[in-house]
C-alpha atoms as a PDB file:
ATOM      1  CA  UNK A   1     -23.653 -88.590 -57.120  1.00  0.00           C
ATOM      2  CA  UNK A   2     -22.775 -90.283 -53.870  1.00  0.00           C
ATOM      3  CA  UNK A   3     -25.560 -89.584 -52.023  1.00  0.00           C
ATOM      4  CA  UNK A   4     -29.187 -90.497 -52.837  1.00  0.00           C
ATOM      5  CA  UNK A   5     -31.424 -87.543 -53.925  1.00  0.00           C
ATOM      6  CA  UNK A   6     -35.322 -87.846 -55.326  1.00  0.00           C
ATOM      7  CA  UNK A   7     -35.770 -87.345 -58.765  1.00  0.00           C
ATOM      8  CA  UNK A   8     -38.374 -84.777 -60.523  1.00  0.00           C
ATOM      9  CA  UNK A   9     -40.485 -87.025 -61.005  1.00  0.00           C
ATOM     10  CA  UNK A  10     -40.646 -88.871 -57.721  1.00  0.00           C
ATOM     11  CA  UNK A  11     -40.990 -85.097 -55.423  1.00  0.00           C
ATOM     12  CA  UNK A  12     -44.054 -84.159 -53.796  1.00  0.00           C
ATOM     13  CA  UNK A  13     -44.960 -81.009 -51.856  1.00  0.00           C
ATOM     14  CA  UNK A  14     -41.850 -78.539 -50.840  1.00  0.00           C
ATOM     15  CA  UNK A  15     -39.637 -80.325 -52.623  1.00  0.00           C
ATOM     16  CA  UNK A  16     -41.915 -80.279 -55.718  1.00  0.00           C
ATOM     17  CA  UNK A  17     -42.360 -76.861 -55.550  1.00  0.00           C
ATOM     18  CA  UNK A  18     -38.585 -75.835 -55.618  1.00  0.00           C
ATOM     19  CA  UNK A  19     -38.179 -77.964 -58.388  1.00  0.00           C
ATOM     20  CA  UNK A  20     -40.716 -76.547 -60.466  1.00  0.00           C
ATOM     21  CA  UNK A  21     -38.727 -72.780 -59.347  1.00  0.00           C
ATOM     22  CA  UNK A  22     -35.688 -73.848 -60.368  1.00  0.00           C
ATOM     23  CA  UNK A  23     -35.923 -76.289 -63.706  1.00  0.00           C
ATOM     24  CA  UNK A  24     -34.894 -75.906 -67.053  1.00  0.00           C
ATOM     25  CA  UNK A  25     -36.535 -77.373 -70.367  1.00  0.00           C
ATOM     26  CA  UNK A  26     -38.486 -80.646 -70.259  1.00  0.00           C
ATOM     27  CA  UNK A  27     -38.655 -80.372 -66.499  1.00  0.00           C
ATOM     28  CA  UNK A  28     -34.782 -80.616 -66.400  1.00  0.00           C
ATOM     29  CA  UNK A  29     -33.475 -79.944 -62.659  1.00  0.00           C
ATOM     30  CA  UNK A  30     -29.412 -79.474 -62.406  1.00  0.00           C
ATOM     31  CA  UNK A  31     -27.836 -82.115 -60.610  1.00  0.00           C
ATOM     32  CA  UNK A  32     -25.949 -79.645 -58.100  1.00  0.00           C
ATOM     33  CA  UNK A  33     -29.607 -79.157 -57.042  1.00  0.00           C
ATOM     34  CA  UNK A  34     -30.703 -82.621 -57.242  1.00  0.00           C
ATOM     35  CA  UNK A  35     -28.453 -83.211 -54.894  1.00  0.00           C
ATOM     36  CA  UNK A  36     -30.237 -80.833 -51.800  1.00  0.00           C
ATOM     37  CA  UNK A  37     -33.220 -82.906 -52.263  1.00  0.00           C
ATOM     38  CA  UNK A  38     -32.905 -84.783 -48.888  1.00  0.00           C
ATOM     39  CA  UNK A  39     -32.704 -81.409 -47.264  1.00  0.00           C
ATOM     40  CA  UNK A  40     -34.891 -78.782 -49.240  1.00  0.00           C
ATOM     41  CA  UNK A  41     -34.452 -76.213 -47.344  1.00  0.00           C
ATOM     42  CA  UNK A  42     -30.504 -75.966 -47.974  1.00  0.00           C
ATOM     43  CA  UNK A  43     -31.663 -75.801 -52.166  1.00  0.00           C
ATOM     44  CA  UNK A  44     -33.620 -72.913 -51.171  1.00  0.00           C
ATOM     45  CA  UNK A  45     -30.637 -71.525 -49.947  1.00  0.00           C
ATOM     46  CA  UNK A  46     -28.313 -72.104 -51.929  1.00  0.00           C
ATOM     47  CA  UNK A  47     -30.611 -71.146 -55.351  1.00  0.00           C
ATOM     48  CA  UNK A  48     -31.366 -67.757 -53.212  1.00  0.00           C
ATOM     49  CA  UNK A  49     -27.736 -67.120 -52.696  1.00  0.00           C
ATOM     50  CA  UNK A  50     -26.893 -67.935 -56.415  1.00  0.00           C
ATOM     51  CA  UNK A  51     -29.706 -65.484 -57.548  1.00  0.00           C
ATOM     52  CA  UNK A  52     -28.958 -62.664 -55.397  1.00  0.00           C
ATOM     53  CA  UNK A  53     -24.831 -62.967 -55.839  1.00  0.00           C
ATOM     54  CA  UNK A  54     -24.986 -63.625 -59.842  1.00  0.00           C
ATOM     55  CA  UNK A  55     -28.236 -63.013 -61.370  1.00  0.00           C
ATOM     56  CA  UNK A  56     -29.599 -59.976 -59.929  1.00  0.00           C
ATOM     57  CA  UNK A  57     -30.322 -56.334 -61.712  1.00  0.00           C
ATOM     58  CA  UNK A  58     -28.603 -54.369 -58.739  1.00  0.00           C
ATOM     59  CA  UNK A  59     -25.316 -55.657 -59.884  1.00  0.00           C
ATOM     60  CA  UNK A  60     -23.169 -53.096 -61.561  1.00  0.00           C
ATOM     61  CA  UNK A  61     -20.464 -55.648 -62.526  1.00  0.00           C
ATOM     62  CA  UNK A  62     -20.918 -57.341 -66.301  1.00  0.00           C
ATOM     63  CA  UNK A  63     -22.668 -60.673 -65.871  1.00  0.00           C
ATOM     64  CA  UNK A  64     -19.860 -61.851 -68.084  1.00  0.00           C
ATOM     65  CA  UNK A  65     -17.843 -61.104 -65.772  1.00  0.00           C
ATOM     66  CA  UNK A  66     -19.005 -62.554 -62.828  1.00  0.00           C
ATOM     67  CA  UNK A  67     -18.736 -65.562 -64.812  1.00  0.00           C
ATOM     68  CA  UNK A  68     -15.694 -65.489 -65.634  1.00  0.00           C
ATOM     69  CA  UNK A  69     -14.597 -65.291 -62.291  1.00  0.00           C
ATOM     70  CA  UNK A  70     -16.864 -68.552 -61.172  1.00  0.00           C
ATOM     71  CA  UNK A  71     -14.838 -69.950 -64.153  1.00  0.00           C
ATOM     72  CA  UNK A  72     -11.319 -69.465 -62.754  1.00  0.00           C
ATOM     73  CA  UNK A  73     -12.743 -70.418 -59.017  1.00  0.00           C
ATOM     74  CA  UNK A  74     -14.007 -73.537 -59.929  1.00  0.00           C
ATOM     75  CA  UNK A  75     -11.072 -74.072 -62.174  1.00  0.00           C
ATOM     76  CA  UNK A  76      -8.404 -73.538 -59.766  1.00  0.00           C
ATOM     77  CA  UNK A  77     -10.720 -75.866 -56.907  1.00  0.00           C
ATOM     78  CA  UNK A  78     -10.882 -79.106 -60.157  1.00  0.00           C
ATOM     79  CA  UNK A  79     -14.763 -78.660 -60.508  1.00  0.00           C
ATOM     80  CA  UNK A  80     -15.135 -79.638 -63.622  1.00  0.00           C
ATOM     81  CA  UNK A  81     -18.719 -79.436 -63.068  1.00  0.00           C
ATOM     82  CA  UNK A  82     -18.985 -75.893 -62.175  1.00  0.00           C
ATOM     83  CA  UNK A  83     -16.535 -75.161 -65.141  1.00  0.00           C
ATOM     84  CA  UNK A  84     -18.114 -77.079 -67.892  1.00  0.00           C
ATOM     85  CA  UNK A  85     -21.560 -74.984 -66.893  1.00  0.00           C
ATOM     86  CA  UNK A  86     -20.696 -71.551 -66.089  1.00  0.00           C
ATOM     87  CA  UNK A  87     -18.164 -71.371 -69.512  1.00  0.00           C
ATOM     88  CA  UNK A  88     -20.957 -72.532 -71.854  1.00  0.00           C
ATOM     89  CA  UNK A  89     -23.220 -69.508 -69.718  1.00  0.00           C
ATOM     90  CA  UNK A  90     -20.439 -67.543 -70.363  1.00  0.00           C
ATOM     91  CA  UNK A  91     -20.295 -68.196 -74.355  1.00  0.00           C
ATOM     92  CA  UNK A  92     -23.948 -67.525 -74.447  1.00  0.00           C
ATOM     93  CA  UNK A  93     -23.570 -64.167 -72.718  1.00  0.00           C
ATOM     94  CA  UNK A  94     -21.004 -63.350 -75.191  1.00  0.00           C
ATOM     95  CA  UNK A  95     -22.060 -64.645 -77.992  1.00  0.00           C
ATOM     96  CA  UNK A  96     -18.425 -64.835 -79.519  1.00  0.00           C
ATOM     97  CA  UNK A  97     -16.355 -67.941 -79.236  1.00  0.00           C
ATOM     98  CA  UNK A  98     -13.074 -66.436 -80.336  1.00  0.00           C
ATOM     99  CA  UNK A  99     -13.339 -63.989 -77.084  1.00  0.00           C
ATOM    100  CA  UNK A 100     -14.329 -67.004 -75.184  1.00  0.00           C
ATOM    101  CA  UNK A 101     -11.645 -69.266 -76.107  1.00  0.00           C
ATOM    102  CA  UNK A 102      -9.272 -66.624 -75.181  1.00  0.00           C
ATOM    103  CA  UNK A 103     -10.544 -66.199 -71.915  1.00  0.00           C
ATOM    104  CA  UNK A 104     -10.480 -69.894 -71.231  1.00  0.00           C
ATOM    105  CA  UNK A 105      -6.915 -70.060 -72.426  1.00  0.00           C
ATOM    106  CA  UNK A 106      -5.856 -67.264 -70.222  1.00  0.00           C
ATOM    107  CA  UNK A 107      -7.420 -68.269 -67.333  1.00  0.00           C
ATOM    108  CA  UNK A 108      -5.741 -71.615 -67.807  1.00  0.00           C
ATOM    109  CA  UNK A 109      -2.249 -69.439 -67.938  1.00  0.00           C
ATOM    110  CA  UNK A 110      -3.249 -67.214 -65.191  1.00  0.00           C
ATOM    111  CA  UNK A 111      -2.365 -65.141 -68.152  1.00  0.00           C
ATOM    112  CA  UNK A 112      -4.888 -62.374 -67.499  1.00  0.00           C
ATOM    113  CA  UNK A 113      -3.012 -59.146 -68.382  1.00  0.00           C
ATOM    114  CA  UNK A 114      -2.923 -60.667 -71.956  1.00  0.00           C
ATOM    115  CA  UNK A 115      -6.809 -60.954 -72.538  1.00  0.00           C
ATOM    116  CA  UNK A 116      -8.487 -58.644 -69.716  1.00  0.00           C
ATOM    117  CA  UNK A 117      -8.034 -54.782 -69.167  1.00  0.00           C
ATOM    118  CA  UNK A 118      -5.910 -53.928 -65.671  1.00  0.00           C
ATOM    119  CA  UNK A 119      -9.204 -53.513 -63.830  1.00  0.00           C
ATOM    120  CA  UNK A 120     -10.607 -56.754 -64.453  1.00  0.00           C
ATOM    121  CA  UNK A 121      -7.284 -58.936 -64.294  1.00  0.00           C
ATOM    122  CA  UNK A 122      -6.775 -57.573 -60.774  1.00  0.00           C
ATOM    123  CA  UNK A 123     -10.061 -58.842 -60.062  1.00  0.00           C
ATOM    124  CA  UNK A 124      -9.079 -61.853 -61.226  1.00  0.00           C
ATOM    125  CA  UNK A 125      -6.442 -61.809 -58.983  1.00  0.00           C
ATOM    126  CA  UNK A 126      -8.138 -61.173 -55.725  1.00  0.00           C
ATOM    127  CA  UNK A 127     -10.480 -64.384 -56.572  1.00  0.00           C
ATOM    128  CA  UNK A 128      -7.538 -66.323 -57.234  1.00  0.00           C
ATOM    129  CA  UNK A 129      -5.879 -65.385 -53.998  1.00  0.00           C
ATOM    130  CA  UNK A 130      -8.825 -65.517 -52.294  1.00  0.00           C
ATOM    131  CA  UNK A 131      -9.361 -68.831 -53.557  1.00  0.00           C
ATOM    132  CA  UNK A 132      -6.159 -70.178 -52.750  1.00  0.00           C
ATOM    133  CA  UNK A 133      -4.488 -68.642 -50.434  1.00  0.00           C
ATOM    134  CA  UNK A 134      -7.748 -66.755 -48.241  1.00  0.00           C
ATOM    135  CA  UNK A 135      -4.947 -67.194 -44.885  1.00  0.00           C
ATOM    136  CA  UNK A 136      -2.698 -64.446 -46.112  1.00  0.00           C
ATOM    137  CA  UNK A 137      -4.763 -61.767 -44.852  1.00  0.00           C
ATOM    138  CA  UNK A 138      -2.085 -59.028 -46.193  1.00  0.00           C
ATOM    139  CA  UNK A 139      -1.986 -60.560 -49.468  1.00  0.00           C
ATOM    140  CA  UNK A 140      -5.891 -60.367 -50.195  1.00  0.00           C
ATOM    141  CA  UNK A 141      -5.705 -56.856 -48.769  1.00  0.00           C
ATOM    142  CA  UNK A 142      -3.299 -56.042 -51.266  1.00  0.00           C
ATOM    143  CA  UNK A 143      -5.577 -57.486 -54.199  1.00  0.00           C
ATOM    144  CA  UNK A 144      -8.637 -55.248 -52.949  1.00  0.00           C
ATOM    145  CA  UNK A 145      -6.513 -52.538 -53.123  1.00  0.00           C
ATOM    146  CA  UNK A 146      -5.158 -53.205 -56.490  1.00  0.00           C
ATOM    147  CA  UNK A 147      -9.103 -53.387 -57.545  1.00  0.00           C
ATOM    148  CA  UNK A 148      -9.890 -50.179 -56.361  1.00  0.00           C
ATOM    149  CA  UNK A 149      -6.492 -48.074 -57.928  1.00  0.00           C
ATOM    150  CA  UNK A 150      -7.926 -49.568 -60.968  1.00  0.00           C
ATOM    151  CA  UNK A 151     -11.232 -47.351 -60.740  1.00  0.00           C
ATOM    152  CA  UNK A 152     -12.990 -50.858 -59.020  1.00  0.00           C
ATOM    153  CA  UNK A 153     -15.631 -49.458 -56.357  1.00  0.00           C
ATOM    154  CA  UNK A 154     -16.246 -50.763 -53.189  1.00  0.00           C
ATOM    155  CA  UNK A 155     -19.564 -51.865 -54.541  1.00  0.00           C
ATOM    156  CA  UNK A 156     -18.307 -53.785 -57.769  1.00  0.00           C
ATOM    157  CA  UNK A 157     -15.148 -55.172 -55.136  1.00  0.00           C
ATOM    158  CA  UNK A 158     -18.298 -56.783 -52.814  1.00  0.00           C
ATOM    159  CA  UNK A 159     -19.582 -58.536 -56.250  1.00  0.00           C
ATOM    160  CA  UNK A 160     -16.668 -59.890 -56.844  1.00  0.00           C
ATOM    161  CA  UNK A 161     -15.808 -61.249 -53.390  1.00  0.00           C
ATOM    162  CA  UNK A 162     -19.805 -62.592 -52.968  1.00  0.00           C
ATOM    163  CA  UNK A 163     -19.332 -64.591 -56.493  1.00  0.00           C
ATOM    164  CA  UNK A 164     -15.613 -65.919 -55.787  1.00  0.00           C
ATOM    165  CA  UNK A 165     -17.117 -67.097 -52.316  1.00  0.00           C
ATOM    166  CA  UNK A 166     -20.492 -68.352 -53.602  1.00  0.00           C
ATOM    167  CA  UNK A 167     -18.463 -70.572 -56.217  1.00  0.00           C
ATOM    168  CA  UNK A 168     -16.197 -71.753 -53.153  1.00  0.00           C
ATOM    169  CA  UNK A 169     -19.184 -72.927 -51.593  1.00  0.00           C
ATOM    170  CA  UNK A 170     -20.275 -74.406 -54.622  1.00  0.00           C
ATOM    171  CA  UNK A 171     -17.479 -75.990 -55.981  1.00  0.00           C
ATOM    172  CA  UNK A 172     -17.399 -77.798 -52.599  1.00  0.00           C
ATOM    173  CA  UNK A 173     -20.906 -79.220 -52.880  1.00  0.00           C
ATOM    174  CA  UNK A 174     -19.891 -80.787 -55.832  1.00  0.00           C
ATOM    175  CA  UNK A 175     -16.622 -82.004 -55.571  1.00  0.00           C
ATOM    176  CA  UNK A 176     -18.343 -83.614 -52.058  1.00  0.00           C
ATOM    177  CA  UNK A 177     -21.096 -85.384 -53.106  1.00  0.00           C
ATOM    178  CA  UNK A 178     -19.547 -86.591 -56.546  1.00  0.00           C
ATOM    179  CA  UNK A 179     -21.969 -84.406 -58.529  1.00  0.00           C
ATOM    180  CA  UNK A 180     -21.495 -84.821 -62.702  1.00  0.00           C
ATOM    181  CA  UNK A 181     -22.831 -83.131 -65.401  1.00  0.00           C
ATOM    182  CA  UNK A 182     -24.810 -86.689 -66.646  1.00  0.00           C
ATOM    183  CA  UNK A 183     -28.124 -85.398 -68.093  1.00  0.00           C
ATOM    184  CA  UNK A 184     -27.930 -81.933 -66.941  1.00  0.00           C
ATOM    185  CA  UNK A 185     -28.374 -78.981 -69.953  1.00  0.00           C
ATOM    186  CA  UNK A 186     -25.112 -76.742 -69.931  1.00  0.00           C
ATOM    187  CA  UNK A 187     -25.213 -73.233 -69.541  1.00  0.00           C
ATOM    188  CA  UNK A 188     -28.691 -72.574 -68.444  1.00  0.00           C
ATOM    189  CA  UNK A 189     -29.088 -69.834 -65.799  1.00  0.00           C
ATOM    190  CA  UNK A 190     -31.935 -67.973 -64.339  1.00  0.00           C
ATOM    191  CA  UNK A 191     -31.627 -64.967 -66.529  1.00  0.00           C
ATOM    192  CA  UNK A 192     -34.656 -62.689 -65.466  1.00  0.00           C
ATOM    193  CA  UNK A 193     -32.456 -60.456 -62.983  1.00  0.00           C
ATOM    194  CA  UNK A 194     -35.002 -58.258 -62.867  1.00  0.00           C
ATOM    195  CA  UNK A 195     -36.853 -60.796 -60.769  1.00  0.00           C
ATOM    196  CA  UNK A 196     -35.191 -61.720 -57.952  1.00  0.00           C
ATOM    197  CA  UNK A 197     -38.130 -64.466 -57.559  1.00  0.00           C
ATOM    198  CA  UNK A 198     -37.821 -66.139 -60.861  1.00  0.00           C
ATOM    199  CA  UNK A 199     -35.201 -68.885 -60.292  1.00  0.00           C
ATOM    200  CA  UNK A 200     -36.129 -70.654 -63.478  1.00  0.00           C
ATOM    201  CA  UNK A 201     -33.524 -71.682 -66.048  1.00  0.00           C
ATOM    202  CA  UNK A 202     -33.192 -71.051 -69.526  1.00  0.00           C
END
C-alpha cells in the first residue's frame, strides 16, 4: 500500500475497536480496511456502506448476485483486488465451481446472455454502462428500463445501482492507495445480514 496505515496489532482505542468489528480469523483485518486506519472514521463508513448495500436481510436481490455484479465492476475498473475477493465470496455462495467458472468467463466476454437469464444480464448491463460510460444519461436510462421490462422492480433496480456504485467507490480506494491482496483471507464477508451491526468476517 502506498500510504502508511497501523497494523492490528499496533491500534488502540477507536481504531481498535473497528478492527475488532470488522476482522476475520486470527485477528485478520482486510487490507482495503487497513488502509482507513489514519482516518477511522472513513472505515466506519465505508464498512457501514458495504453492510447496508451488500450484506443486509432487506435485500430482495440474490447475494450471488450482487456479487457478481461487484465482480464485473471491479473487473471492468482493473481491481484485481476487489475481483480476486468478491469471486472467491461468490464461489462460496454458490458452492459450484462449474457455475462459477462460467460466470467468470462470461463476464470476461461481456457474454452475459449466454450464462445469465434476460433479467439478470440486463442488470449486468446497466452496471457496465454505469460503470463506464455513467455521462450518457440516455443510455443508462435505457438500461433501467430494460431491467424493469424484464420483471426487475424498482426496489431490486436500487440494489443494483447502490452495489455497482459502492464497488466504484471501492475499486477506487484501491487502485489509489496501491492496496494488494498480501496476507489478506479471500472471500470472507460479513455474512450475518440479519444483523446489520455485525460487521465481522467469516
Amino acid at each position: 500500500m502506498w500510504i502508511r496505515h497501523i497494523p492490528y496489532g499496533e491500534a488502540e482505542g477507536r481504531l481498535k475497536t473497528l478492527y475488532d468489528r470488522v476482522k476475520g480469523p486470527d485477528d485478520n483485518v482486510d487490507n482495503i480496511m487497513l488502509a482507513h486506519s489514519l482516518r477511522p472514521h472513513s472505515m466506519e463508513g465505508h464498512m457501514a456502506l458495504y453492510k447496508y448495500v451488500l450484506h443486509h436481510a432487506s435485500n430482495t436481490t440474490p447475494k450471488w448476485f450482487l456479487e457478481t455484479i461487484g465482480v464485473l465492476v471491479s473487473s471492468l475498473n482493473a481491481c484485481d483486488y476487489c475481483v480476486e475477493h468478491h469471486f472467491a465470496g461468490l464461489k462460496r455462495l454458490l458452492r459450484d465451481d462449474d457455475r462459477a467458472a462460467a460466470i467468470r468467463r462470461a463476464l470476461a466476454a461481456g457474454a452475459y446472455d449466454e450464462t445469465f437469464t434476460a433479467a439478470e444480464a440486463a442488470g449486468l448491463r446497466y452496471a457496465e454502462t454505469l460503470t463506464l460510460r455513467p455521462r450518457e444519461r440516455e443510455t443508462v436510462k435505457a438500461c433501467v428500463e430494460a431491467m424493469r421490462s424484464h420483471g426487475v422492480d424498482d426496489g431490486r433496480i436500487l440494489e443494483i445501482n447502490q452495489v455497482a456504485a459502492y464497488f466504484n467507490y471501492a475499486n477506487r480506494t484501491v487502485t489509489g492507495l496501491g492496496i494488494t491482496t498480501d496476507g489478506d483471507i479471500l472471500g470472507l464477508s460479513p455474512n450475518n445480514s440479519n444483523d446489520p451491526n455485525d460487521w465481522s468476517h467469516a
